[in-house]
Each structure stands twice: as C-alpha cells, then as structure tokens.
N, C-alpha and C. Protein backbone atom coordinates (compact mmCIF):
# COMPACT_ATOMS: atom_id res chain seq x y z
N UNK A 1 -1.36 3.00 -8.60
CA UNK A 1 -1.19 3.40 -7.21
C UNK A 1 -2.55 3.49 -6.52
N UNK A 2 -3.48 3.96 -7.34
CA UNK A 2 -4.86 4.11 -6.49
C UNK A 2 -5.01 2.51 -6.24
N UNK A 3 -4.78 2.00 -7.12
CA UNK A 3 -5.56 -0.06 -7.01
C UNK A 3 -4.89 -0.07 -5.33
N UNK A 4 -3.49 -0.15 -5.63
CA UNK A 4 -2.99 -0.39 -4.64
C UNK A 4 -2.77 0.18 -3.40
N UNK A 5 -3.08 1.06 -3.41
CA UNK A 5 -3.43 2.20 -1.94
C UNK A 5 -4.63 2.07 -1.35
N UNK A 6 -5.30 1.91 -2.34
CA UNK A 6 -6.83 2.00 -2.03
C UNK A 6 -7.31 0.74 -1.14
N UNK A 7 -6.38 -0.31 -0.99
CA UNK A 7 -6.43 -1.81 -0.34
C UNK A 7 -6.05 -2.20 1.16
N UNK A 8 -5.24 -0.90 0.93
CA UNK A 8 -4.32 -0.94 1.72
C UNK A 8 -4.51 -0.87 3.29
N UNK A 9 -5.80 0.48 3.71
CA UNK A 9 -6.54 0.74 4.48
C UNK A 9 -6.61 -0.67 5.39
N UNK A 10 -7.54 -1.07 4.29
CA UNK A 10 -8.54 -2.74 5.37
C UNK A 10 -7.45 -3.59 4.91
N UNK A 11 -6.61 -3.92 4.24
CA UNK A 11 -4.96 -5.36 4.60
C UNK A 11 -4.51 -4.62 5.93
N UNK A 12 -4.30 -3.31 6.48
CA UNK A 12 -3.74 -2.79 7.41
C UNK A 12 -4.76 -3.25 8.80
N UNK A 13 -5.84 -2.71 8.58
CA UNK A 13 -6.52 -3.14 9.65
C UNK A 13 -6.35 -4.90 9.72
N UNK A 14 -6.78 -5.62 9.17
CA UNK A 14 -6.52 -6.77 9.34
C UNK A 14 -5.01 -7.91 9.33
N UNK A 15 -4.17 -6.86 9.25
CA UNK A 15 -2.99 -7.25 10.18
C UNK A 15 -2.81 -7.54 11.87
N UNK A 16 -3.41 -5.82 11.74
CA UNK A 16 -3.43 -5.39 13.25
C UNK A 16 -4.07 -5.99 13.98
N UNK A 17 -5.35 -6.69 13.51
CA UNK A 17 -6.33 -7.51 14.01
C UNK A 17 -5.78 -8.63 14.36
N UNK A 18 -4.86 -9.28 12.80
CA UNK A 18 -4.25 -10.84 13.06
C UNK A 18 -3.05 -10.87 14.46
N UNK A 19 -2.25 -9.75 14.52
CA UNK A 19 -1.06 -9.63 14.92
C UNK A 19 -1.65 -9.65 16.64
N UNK A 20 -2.35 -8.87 16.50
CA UNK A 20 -3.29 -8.51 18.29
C UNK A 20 -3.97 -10.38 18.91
N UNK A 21 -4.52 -10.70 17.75
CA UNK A 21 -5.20 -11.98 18.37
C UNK A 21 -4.13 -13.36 18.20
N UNK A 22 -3.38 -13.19 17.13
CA UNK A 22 -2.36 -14.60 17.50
C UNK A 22 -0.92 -14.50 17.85
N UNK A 23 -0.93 -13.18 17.88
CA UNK A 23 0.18 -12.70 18.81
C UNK A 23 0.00 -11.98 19.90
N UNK A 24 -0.82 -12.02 20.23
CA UNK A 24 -1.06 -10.82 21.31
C UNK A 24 -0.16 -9.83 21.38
N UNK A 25 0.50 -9.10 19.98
CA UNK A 25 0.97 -8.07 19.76
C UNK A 25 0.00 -6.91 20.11
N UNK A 26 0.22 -5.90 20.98
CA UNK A 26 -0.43 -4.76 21.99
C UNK A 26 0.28 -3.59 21.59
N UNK A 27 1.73 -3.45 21.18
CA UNK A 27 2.33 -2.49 21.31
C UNK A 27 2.23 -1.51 20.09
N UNK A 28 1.52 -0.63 20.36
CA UNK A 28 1.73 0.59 19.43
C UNK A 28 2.66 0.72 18.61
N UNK A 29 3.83 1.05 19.09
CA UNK A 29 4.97 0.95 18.28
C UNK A 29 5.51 -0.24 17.83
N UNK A 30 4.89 -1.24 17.88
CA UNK A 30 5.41 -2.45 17.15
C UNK A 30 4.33 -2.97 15.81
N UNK A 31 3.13 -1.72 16.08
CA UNK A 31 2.22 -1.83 15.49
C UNK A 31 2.23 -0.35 14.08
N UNK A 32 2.46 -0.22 14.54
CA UNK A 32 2.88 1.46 13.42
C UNK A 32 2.94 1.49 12.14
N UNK A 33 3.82 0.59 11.81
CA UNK A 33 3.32 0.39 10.09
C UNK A 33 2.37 0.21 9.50
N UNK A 34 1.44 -0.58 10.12
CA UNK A 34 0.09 -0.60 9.71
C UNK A 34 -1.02 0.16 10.19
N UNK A 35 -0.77 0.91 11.11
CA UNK A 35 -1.56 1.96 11.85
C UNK A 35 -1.30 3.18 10.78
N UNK A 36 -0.46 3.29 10.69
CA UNK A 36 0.48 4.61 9.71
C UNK A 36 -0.05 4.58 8.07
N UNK A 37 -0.01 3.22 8.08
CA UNK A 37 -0.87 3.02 6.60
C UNK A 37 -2.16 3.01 6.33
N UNK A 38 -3.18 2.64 7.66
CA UNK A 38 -4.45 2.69 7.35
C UNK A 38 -4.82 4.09 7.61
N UNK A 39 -4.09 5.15 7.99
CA UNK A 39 -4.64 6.78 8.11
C UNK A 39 -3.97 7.16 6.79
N UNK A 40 -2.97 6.74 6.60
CA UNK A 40 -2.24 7.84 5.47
C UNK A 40 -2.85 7.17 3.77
N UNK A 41 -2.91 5.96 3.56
CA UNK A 41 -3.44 5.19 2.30
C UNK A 41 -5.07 5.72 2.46
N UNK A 42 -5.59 5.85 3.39
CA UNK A 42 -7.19 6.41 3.23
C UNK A 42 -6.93 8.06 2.54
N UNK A 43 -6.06 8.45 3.06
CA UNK A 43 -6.13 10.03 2.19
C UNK A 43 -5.43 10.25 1.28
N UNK A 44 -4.42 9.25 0.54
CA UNK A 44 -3.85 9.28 -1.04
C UNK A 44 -5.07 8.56 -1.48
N UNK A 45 -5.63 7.45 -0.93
CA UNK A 45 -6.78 7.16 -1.88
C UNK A 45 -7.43 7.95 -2.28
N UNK A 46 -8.21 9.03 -1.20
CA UNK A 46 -9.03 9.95 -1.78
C UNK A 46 -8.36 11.21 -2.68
N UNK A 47 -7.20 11.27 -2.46
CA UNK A 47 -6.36 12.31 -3.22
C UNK A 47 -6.45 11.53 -4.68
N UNK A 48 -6.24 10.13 -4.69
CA UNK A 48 -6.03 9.67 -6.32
C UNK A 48 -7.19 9.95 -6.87
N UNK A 49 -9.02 9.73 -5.98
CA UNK A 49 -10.12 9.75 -6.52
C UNK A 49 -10.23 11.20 -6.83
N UNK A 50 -9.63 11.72 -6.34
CA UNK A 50 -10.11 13.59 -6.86
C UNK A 50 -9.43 13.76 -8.24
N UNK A 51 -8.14 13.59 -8.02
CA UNK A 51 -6.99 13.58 -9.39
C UNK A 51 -7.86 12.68 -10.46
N UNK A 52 -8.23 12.01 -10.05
CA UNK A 52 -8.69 11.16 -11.63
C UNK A 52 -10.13 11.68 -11.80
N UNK A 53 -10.75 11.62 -11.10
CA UNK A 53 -12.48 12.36 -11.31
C UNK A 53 -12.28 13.71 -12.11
N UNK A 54 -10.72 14.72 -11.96
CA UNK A 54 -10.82 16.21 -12.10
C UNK A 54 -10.01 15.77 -13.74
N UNK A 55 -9.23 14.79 -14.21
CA UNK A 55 -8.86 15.20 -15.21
C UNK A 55 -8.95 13.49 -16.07
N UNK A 56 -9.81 13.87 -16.71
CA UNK A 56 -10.84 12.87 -17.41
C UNK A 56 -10.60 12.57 -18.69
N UNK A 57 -9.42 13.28 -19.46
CA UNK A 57 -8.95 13.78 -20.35
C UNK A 57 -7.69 12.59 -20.71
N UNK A 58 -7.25 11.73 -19.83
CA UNK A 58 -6.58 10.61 -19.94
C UNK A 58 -6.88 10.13 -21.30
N UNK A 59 -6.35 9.04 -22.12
CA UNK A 59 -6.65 8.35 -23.27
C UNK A 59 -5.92 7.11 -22.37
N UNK A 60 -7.04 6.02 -22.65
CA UNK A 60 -7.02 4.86 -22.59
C UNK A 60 -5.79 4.35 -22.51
N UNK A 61 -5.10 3.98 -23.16
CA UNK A 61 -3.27 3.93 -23.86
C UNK A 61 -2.51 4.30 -22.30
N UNK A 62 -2.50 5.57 -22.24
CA UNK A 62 -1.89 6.15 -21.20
C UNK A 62 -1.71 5.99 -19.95
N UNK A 63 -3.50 5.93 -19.62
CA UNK A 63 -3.48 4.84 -18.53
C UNK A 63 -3.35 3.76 -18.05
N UNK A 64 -3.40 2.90 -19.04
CA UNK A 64 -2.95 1.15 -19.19
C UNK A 64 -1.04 1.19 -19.18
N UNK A 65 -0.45 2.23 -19.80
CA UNK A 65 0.69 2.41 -19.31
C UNK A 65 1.02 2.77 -18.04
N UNK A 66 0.31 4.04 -17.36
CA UNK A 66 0.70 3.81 -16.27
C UNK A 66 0.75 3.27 -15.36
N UNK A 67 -0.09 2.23 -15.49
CA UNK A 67 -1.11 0.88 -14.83
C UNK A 67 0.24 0.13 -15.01
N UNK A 68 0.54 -0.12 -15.95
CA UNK A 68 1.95 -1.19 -16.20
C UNK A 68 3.55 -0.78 -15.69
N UNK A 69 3.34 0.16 -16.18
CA UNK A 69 4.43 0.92 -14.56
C UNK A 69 4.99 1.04 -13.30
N UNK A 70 3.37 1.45 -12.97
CA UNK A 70 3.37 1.50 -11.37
C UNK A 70 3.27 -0.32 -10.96
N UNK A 71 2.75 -1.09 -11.64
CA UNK A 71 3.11 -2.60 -11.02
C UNK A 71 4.77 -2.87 -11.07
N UNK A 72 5.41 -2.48 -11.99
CA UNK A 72 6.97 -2.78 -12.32
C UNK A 72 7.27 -2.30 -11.24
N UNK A 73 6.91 -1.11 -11.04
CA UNK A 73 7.85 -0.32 -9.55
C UNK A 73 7.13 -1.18 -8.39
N UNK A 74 5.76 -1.41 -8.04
CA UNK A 74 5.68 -1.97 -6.76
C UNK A 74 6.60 -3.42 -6.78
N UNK A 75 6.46 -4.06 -8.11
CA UNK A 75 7.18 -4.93 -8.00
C UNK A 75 8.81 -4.80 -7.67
N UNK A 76 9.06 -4.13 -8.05
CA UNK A 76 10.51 -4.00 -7.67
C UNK A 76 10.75 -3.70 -5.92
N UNK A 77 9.88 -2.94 -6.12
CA UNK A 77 10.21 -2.58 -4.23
C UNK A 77 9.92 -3.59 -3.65
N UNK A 78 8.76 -4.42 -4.16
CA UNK A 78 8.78 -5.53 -2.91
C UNK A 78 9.66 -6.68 -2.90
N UNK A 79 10.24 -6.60 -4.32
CA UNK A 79 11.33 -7.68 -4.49
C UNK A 79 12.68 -7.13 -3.52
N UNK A 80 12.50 -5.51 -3.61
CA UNK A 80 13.56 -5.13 -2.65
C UNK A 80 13.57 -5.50 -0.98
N UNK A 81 12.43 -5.28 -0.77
CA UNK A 81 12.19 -5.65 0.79
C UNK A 81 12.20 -6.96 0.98
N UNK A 82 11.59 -7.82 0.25
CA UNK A 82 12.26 -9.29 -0.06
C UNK A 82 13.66 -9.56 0.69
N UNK A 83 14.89 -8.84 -0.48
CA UNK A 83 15.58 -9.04 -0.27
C UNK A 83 16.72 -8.33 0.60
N UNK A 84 15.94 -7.50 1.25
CA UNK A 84 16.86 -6.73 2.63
C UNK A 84 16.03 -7.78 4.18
N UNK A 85 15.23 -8.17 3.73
CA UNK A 85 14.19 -9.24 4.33
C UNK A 85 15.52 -10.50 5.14
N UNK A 86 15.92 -11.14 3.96
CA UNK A 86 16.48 -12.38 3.62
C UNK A 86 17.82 -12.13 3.98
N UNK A 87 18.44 -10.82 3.96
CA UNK A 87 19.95 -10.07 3.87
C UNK A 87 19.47 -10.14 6.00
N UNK A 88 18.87 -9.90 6.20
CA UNK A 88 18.97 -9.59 7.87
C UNK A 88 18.55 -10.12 8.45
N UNK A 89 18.08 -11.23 7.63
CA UNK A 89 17.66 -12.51 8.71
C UNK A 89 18.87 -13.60 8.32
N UNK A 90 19.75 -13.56 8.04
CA UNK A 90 21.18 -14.04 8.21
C UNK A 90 22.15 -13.93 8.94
C-alpha cells in the first residue's frame, strides 16, 4: 500500500494536468478524484512512513507477504472497476 499510495500523489497531479490541457477539462467536480487523491494519498503515505519507521521489528517473510497481498487485492479491485467500467459502457 505504501508503493502504491505513495505514487499516487504525482499520477494524480498529472492527470489533472493531462485532462486540463487536452481536454480542457476546468471543472472541479469533474476533477475530484484526482484532486481527492493527491491530498489524501500524500497523508497515508506519510502515515505508512511513520508505521514502518516505528515498528522495525517486521521479519523479512512477513513483509514480502504482505507485499504479495496487497498486489492481489489492488489487483482485484482494479479488475473490478475494469469490469463495472465495461458493464456501463453498454
């Protein structure tokens, strides 16, 4: 979750950037998801960097599991939005 949060910030800004200049998308609220993500992913990032700096005590193993985890679940969700994606554009 930190890999992936931590990215999230600047892919957000540079949506907003792409969306503003080849869409001349302007609207706040059409813009929100990624506005919403580059404030809120900047402070779980720093929440993950405190959590892991404060307990150091991890074993290797554990974390490579949860590393393998948390990809299964992002993967799944995005296979989900995928496919509510594909379901409503029908």
């Amino acid at each position: 979750m930190f890999a992936y949060e931590g990215m999230l910030p600047e892919v957000s800004k540079r949506k907003i950037e792409g969306l503003k200049k080849h869409y001349n998308i302007q609207d706040e609220n059409t813009l929100k998801f990624f506005t919403t993500h580059m404030v809120a992913d900047s402070k779980h990032t720093a929440d993950w960097l405190k959590l892991l700096s404060d307990n150091n005590s991890y074993s290797v193993e554990k974390l490579e599991e949860a590393a393998r985890s948390t990809c299964k679940a992002l993967n799944s969700f995005l296979d989900g939005v995928m496919t509510a994606n594909q379901i409503s554009c029908h």
